[in-house]
C-alpha atoms as a PDB file:
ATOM      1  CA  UNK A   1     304.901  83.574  68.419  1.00  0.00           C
ATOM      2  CA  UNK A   2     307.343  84.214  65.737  1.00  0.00           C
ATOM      3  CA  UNK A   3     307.602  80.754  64.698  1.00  0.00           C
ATOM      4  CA  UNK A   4     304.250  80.036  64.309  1.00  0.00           C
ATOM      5  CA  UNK A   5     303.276  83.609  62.415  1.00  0.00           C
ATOM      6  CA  UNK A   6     306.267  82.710  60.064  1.00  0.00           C
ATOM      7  CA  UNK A   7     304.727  78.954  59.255  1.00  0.00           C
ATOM      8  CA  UNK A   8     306.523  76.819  62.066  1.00  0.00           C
ATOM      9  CA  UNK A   9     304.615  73.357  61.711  1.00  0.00           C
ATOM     10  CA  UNK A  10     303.893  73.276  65.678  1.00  0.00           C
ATOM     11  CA  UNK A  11     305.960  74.276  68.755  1.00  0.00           C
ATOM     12  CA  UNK A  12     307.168  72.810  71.948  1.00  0.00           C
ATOM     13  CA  UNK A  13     307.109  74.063  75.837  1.00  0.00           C
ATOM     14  CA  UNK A  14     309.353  72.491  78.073  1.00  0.00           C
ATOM     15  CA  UNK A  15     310.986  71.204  80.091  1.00  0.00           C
ATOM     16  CA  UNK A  16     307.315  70.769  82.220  1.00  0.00           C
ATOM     17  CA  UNK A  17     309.094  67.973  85.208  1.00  0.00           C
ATOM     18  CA  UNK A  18     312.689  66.821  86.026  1.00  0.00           C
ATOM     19  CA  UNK A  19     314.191  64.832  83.535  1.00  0.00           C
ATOM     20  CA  UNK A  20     317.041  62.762  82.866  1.00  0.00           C
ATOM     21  CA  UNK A  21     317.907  63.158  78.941  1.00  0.00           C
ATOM     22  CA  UNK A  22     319.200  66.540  79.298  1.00  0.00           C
ATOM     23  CA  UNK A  23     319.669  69.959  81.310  1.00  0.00           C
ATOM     24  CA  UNK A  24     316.504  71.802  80.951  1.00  0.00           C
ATOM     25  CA  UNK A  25     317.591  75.698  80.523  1.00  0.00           C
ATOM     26  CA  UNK A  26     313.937  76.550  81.780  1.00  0.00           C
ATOM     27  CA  UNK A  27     310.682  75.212  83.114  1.00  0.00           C
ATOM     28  CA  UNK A  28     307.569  75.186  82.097  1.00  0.00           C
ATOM     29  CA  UNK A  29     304.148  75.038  83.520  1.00  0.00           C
ATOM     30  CA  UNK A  30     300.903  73.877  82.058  1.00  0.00           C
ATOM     31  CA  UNK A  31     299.174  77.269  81.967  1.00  0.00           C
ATOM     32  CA  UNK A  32     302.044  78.020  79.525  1.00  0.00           C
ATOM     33  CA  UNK A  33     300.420  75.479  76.901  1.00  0.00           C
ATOM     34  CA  UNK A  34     296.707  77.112  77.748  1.00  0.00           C
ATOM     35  CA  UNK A  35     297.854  80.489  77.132  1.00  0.00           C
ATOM     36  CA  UNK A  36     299.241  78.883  73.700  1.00  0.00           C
ATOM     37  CA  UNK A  37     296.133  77.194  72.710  1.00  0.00           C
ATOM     38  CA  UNK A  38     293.831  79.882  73.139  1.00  0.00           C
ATOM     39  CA  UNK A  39     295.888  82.613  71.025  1.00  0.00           C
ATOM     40  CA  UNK A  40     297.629  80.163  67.836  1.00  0.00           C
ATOM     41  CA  UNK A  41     296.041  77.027  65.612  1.00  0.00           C
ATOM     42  CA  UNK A  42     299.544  75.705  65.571  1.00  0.00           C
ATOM     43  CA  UNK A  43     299.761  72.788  67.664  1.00  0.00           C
ATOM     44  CA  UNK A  44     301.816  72.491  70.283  1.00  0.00           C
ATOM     45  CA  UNK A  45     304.335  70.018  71.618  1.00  0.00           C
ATOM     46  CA  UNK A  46     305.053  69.398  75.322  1.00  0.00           C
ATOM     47  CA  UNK A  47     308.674  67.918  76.126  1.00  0.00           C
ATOM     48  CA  UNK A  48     310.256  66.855  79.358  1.00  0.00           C
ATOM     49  CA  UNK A  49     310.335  64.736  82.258  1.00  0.00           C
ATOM     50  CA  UNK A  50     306.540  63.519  80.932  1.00  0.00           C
ATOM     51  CA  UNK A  51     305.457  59.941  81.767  1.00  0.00           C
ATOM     52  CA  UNK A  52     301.886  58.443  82.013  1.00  0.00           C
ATOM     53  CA  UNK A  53     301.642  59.054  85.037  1.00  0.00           C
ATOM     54  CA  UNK A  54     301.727  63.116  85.082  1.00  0.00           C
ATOM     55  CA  UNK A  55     300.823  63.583  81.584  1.00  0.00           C
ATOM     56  CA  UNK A  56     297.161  64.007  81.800  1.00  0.00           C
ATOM     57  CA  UNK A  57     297.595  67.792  82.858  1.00  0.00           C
ATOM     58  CA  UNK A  58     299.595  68.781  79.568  1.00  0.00           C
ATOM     59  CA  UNK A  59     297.021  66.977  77.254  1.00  0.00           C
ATOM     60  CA  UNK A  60     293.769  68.632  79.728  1.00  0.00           C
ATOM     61  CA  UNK A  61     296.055  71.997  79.338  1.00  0.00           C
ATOM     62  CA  UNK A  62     295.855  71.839  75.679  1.00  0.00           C
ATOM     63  CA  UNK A  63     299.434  70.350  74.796  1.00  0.00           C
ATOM     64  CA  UNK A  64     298.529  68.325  70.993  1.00  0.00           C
ATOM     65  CA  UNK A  65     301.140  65.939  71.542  1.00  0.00           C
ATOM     66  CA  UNK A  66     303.707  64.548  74.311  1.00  0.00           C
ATOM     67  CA  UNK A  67     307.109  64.576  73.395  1.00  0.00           C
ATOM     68  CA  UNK A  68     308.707  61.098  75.346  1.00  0.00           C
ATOM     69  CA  UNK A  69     311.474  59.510  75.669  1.00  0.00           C
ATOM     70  CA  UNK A  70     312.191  58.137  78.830  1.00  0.00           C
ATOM     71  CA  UNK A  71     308.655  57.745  79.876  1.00  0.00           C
ATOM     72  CA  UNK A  72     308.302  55.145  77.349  1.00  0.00           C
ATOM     73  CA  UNK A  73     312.017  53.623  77.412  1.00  0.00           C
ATOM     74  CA  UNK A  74     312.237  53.428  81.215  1.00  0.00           C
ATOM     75  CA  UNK A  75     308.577  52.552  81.866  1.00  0.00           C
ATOM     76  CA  UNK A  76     308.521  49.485  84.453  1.00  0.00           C
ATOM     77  CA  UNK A  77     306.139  47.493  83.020  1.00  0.00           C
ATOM     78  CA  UNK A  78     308.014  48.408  79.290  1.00  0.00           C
ATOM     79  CA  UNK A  79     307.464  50.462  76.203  1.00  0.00           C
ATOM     80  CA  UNK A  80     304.604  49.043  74.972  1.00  0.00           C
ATOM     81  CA  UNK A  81     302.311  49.060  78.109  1.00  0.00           C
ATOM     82  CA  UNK A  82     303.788  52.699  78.312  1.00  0.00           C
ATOM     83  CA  UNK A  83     302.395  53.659  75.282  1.00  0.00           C
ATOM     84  CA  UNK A  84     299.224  52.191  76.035  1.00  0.00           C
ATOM     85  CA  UNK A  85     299.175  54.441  78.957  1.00  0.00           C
ATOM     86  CA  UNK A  86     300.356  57.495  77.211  1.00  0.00           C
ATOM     87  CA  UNK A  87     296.909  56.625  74.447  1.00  0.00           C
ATOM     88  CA  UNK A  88     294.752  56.701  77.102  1.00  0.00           C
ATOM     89  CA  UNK A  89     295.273  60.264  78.213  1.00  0.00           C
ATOM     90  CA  UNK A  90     294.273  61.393  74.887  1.00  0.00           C
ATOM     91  CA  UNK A  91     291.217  58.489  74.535  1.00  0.00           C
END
């Protein structure tokens, strides 16, 4: 809340699911990112463990953007078709 009342540019919740990049020091759940955008206009970010597949809750939660690595990278039908699938849950 600091951040944003001092001019941050957006903020990020995470880690939301398991992930491999790094050690998450805490977990997150999507009622964390409603809370969020229902109080601040500053967007918010959610990071870790997201793929296509289990996105769609962040994005219906309020989340303005998906931070991804892996769930593009390590996508089994590859990067592109995984960002295809990441579009759709905001279409």
């Amino acid at each position: 809340m600091q951040a944003a009342e001092q001019g941050a540019d957006y903020v990020a919740f995470g880690a939301f699911f398991a992930t491999q990049t790094k050690q998450p020091r805490t977990m997150a759940t999507p009622a964390l990112i409603t809370w969020w955008s229902e109080l601040f206009e500053v967007p918010c970010v959610a990071i870790g463990g997201i793929t296509p597949e289990n996105g769609r809750p962040l994005v219906e939660a309020g989340a303005d953007f998906l931070a991804v690595s892996s769930g593009v990278w390590d996508h089994a039908q590859g990067a592109a078709a995984a960002v295809r699938a990441f579009n759709s849950i905001f279409g």
